[in-house]
C-alpha atoms as a PDB file:
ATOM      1  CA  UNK A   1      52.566 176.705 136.021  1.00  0.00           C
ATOM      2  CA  UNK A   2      48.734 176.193 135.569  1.00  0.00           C
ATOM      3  CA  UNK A   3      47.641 174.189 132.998  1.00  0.00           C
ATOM      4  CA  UNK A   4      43.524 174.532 133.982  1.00  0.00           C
ATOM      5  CA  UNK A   5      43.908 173.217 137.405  1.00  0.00           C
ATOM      6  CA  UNK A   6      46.161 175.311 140.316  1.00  0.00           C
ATOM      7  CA  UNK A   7      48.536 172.946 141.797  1.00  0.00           C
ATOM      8  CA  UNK A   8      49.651 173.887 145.904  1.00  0.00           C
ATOM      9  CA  UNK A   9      47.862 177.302 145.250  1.00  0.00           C
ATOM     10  CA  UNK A  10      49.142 178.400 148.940  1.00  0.00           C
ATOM     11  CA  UNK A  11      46.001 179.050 151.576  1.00  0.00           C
ATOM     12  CA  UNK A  12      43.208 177.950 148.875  1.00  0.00           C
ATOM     13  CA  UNK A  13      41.597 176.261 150.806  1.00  0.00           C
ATOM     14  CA  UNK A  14      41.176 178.787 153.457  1.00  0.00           C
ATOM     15  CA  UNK A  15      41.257 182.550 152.047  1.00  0.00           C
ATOM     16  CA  UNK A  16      38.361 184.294 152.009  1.00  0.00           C
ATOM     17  CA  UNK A  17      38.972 185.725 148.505  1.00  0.00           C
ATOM     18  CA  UNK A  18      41.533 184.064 145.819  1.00  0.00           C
ATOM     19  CA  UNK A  19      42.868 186.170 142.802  1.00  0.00           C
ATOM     20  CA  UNK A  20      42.792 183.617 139.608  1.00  0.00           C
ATOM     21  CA  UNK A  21      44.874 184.053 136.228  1.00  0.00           C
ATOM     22  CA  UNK A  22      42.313 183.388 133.418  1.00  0.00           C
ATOM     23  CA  UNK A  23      42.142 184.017 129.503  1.00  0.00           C
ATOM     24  CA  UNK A  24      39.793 187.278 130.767  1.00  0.00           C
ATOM     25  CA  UNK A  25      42.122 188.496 132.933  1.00  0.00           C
ATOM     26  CA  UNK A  26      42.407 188.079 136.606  1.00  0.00           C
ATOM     27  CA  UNK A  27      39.543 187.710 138.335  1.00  0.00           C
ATOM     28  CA  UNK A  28      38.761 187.496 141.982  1.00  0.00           C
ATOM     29  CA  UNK A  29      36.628 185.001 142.921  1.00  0.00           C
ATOM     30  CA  UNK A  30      35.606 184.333 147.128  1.00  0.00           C
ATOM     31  CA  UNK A  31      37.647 181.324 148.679  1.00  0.00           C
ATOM     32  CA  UNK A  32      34.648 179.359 149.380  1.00  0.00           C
ATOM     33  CA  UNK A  33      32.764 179.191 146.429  1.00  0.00           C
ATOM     34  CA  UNK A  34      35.958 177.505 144.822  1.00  0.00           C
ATOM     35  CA  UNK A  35      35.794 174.364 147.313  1.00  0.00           C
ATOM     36  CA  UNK A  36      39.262 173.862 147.285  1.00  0.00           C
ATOM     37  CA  UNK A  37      40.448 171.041 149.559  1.00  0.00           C
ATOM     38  CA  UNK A  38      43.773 170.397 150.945  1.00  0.00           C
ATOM     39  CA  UNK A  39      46.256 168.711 149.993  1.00  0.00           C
ATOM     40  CA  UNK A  40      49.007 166.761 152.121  1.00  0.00           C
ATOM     41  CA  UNK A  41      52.373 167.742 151.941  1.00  0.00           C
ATOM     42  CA  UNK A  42      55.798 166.989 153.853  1.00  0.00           C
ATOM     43  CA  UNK A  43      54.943 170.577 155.673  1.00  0.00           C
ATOM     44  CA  UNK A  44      52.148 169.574 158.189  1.00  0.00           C
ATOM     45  CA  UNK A  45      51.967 173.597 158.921  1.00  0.00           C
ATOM     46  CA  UNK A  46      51.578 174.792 155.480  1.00  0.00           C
ATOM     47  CA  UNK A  47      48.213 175.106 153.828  1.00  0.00           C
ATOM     48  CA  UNK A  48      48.093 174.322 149.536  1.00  0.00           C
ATOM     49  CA  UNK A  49      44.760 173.183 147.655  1.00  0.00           C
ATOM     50  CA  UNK A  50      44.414 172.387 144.456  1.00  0.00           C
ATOM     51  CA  UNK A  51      41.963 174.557 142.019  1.00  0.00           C
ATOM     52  CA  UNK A  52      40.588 173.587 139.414  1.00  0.00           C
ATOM     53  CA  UNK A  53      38.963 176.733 137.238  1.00  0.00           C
ATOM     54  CA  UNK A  54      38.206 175.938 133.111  1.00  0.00           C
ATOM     55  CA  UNK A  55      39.480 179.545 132.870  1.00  0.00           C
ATOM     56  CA  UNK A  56      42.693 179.316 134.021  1.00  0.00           C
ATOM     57  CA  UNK A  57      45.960 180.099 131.767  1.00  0.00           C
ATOM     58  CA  UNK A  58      49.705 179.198 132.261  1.00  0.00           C
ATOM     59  CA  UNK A  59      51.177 181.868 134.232  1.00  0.00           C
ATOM     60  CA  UNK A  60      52.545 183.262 137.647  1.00  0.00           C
ATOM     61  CA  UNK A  61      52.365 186.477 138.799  1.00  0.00           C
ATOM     62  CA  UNK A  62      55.179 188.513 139.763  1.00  0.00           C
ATOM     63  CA  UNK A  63      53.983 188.964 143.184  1.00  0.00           C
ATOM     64  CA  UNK A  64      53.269 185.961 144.334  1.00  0.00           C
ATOM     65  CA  UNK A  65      56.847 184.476 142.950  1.00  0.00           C
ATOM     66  CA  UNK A  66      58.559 187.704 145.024  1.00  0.00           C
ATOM     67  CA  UNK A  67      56.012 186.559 148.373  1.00  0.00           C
ATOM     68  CA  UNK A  68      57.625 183.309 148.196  1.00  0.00           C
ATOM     69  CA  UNK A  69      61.342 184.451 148.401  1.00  0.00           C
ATOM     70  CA  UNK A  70      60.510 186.802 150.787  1.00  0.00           C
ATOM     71  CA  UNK A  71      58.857 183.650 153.024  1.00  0.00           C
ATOM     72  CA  UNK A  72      61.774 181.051 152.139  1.00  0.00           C
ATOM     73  CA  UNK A  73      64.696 183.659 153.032  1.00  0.00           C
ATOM     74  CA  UNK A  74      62.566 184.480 156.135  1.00  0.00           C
ATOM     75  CA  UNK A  75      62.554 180.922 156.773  1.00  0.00           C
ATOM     76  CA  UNK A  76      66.123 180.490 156.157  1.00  0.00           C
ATOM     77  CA  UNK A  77      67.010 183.170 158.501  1.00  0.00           C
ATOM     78  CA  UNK A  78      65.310 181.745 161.443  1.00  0.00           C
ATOM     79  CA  UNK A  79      66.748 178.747 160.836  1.00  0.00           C
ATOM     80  CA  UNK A  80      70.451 180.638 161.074  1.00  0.00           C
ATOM     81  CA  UNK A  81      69.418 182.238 164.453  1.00  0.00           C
ATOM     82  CA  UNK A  82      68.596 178.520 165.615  1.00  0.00           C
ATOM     83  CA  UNK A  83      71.629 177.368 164.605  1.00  0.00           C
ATOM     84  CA  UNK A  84      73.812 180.049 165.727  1.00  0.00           C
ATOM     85  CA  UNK A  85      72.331 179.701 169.057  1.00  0.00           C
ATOM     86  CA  UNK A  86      72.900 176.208 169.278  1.00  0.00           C
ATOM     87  CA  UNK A  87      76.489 176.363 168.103  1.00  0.00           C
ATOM     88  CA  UNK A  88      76.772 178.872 171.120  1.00  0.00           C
ATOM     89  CA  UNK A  89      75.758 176.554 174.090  1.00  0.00           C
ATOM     90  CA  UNK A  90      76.710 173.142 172.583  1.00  0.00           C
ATOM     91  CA  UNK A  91      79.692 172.432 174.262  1.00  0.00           C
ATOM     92  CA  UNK A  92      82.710 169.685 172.740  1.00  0.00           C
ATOM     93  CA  UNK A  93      86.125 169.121 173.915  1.00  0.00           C
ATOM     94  CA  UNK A  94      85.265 171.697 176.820  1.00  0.00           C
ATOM     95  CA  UNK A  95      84.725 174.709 174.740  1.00  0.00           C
ATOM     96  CA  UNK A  96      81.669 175.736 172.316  1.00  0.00           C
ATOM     97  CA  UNK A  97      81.426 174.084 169.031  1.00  0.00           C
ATOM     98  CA  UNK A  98      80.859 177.398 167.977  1.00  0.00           C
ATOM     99  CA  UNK A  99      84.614 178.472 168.383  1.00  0.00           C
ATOM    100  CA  UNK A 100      85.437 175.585 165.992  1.00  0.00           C
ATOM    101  CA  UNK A 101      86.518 177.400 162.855  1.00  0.00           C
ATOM    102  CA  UNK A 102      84.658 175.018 160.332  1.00  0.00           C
ATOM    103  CA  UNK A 103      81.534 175.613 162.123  1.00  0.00           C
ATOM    104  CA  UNK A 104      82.160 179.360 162.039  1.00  0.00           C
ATOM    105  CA  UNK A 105      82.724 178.941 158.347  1.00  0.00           C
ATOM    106  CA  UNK A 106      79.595 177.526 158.174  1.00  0.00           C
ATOM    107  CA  UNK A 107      77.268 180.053 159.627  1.00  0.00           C
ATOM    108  CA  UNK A 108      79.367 182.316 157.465  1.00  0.00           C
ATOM    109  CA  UNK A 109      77.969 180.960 154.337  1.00  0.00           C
ATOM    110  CA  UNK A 110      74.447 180.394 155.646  1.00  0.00           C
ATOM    111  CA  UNK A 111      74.386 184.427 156.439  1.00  0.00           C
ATOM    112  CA  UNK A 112      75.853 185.459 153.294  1.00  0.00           C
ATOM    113  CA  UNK A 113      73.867 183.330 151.112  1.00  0.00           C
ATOM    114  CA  UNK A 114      70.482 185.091 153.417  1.00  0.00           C
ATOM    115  CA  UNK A 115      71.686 188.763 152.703  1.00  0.00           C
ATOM    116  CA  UNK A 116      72.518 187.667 148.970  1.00  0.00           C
ATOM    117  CA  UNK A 117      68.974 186.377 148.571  1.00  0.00           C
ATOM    118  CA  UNK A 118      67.265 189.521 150.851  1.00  0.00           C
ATOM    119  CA  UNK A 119      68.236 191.777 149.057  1.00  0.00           C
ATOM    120  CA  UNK A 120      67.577 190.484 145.987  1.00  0.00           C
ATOM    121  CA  UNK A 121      63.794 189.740 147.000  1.00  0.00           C
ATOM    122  CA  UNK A 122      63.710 193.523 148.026  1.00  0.00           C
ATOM    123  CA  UNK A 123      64.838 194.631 144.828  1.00  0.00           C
ATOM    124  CA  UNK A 124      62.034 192.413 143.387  1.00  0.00           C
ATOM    125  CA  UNK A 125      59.500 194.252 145.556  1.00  0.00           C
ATOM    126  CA  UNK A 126      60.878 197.664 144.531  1.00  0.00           C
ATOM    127  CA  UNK A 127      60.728 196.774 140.847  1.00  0.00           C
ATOM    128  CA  UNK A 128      56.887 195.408 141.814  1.00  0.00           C
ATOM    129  CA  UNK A 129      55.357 198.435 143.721  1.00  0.00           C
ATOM    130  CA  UNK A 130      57.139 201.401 140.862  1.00  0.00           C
ATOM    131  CA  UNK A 131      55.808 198.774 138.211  1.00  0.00           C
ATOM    132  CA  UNK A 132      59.261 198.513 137.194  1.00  0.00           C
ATOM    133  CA  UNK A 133      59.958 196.910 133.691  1.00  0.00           C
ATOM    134  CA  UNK A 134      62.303 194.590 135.246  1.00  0.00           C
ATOM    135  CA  UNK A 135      59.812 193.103 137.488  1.00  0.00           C
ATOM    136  CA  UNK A 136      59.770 189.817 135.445  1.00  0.00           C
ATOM    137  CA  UNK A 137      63.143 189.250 135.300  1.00  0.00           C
ATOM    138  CA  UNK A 138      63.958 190.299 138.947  1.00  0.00           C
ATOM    139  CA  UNK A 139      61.150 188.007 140.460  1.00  0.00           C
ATOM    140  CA  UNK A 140      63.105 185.195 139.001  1.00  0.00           C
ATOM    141  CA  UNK A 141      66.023 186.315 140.011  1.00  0.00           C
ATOM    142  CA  UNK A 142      64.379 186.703 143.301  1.00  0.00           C
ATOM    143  CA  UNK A 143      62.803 182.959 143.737  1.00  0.00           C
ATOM    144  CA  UNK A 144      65.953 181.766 142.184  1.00  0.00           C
ATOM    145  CA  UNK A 145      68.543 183.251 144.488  1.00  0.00           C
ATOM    146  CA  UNK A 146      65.970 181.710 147.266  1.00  0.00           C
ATOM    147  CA  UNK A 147      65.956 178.778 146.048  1.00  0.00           C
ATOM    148  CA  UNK A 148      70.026 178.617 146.555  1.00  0.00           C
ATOM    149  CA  UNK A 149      69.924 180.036 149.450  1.00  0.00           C
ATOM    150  CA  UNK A 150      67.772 177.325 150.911  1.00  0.00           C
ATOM    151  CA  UNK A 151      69.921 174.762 150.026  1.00  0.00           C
ATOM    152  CA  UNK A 152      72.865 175.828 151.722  1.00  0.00           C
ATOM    153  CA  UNK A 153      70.788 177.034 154.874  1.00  0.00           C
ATOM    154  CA  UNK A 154      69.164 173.608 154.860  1.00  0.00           C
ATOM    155  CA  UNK A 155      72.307 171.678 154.569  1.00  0.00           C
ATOM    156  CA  UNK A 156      74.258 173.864 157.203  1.00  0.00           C
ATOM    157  CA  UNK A 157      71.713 174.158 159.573  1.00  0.00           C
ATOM    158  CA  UNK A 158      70.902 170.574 159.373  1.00  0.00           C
ATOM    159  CA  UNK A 159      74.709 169.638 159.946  1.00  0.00           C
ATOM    160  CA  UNK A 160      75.296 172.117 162.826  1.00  0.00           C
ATOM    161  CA  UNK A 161      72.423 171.182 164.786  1.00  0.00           C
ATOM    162  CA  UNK A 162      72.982 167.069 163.691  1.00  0.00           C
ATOM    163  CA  UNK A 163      70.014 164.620 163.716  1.00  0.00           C
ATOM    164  CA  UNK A 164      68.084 166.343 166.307  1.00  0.00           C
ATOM    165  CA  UNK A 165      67.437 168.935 164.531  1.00  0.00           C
ATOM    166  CA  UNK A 166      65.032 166.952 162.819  1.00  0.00           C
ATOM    167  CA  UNK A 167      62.933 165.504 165.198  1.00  0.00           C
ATOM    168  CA  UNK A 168      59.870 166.562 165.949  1.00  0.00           C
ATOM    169  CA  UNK A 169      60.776 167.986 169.092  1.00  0.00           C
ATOM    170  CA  UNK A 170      63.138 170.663 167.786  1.00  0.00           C
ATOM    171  CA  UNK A 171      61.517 173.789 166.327  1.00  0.00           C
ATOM    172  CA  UNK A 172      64.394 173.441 163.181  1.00  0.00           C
ATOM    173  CA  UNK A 173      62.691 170.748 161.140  1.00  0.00           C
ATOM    174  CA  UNK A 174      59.433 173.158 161.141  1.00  0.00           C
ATOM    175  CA  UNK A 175      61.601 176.147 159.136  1.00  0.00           C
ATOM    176  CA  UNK A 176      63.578 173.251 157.430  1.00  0.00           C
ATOM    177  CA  UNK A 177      60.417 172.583 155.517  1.00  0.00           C
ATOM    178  CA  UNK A 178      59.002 175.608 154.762  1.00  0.00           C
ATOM    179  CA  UNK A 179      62.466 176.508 153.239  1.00  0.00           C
ATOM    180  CA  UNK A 180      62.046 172.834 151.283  1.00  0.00           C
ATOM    181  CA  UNK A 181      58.837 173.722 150.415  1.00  0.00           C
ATOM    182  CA  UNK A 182      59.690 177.353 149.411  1.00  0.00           C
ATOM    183  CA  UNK A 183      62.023 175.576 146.342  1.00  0.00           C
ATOM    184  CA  UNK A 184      59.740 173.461 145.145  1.00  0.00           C
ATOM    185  CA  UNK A 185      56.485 176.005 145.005  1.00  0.00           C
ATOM    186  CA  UNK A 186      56.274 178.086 141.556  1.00  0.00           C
ATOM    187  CA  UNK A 187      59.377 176.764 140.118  1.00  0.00           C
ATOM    188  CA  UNK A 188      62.744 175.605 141.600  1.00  0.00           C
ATOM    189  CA  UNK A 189      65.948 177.656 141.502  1.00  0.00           C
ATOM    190  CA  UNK A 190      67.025 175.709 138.369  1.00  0.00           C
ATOM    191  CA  UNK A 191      63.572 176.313 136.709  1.00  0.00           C
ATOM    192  CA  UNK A 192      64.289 180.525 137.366  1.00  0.00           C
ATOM    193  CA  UNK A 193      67.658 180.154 135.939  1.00  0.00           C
ATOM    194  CA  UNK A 194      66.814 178.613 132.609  1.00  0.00           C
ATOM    195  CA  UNK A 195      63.847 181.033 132.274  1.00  0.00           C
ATOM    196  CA  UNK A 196      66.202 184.348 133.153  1.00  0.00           C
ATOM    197  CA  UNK A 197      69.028 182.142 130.778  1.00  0.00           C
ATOM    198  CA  UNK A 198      66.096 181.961 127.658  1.00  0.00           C
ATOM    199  CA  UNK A 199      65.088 185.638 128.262  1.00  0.00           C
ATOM    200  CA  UNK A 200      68.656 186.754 127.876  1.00  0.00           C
ATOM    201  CA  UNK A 201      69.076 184.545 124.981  1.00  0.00           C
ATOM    202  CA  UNK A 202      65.559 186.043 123.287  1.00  0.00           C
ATOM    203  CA  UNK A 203      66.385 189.578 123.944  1.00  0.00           C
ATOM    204  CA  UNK A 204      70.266 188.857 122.067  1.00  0.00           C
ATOM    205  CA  UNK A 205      68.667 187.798 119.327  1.00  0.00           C
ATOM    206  CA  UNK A 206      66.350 190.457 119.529  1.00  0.00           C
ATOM    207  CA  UNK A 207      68.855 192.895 119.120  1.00  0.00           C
ATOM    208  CA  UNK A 208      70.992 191.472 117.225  1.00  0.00           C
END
């Protein structure tokens, strides 16, 4: 949420033209007259500035909370075809670890937690591009069911692969943070769940 400054506003300080949320409406405004500068974060590849704008109002745009669960489940997937193909040639007792059936279990989870979370960020671009009424509520759900999904991709594909999947050498730890990061950014699974719980709750007593 803004609160007059942009916090990790994702390729600020590189995008030729940035689209800002103010009291007048949204307004774009060309990347470098905002002189945003980067910020570190845990994600050496990922690119998040902070920009500050008197203008700015609390808010986040459908769009960009549906771009980020498309990115984290696309994250999350790769991470899936890593492990998978790991589990494949890693070879234990003479046979692949892959035949184990707690690792299969595994994977299992990892790929149905993905499709739960695809298609849920598709229906949130649907709802987005008919200007569907229920684009609100299904971009939470969207960056919400992302949100879980990452976690249990994270943990599973961090297990499967064991402590070298995290070095720098292995191409895992590079989609292990992006999927971290993809959590964190615009709200957290748990953030997206209270706000679709409080909208349900409104709209009872609404009716009622």
């Amino acid at each position: 949420m803004f609160d007059g400054t942009g916090r990790f506003v994702l390729d600020a300080d590189r995008a030729d033209e940035i689209a800002l949320l103010t009291r007048h409406g949204v307004l774009i405004v060309a990347g470098p007259e905002l002189g945003a500068a980067r910020v570190d974060t845990f994600d050496p590849t990922l690119h998040a500035a902070h920009v500050e704008v008197p203008d700015l109002v609390p808010g986040i745009p459908d769009l960009a909370l549906m771009g980020l669960a498309i990115s984290t489940v696309g994250s999350c997937r790769r991470i899936l075809d890593l492990a998978v193909a790991h589990v494949k040639e890693r070879v234990q007792f003479d046979v692949p670890i892959g035949s184990f059936q707690a690792v299969k279990h595994k994977a299992a989870d990892m790929y149905v937690a993905i499709e739960r979370a695809r298609a849920l960020a598709c229906f949130s671009a649907l709802t987005i591009a008919e200007d569907d009424p229920r684009r609100g509520r299904a971009a939470s759900m969207a960056k919400a069911a992302a949100g879980e999904c990452q976690r249990i991709v994270f943990r599973g594909g961090f297990q499967l692969f064991g402590a070298m999947g995290f070095t720098w050498e292995n191409e895992l730890q590079i989609h292990l943070k992006r999927a971290k990061a993809g959590d964190l950014l615009l709200g957290t699974a748990a953030v997206h769940r209270r706000a679709l719980l409080e909208k349900t709750r409104q709209e009872g007593v609404v009716a009622g």
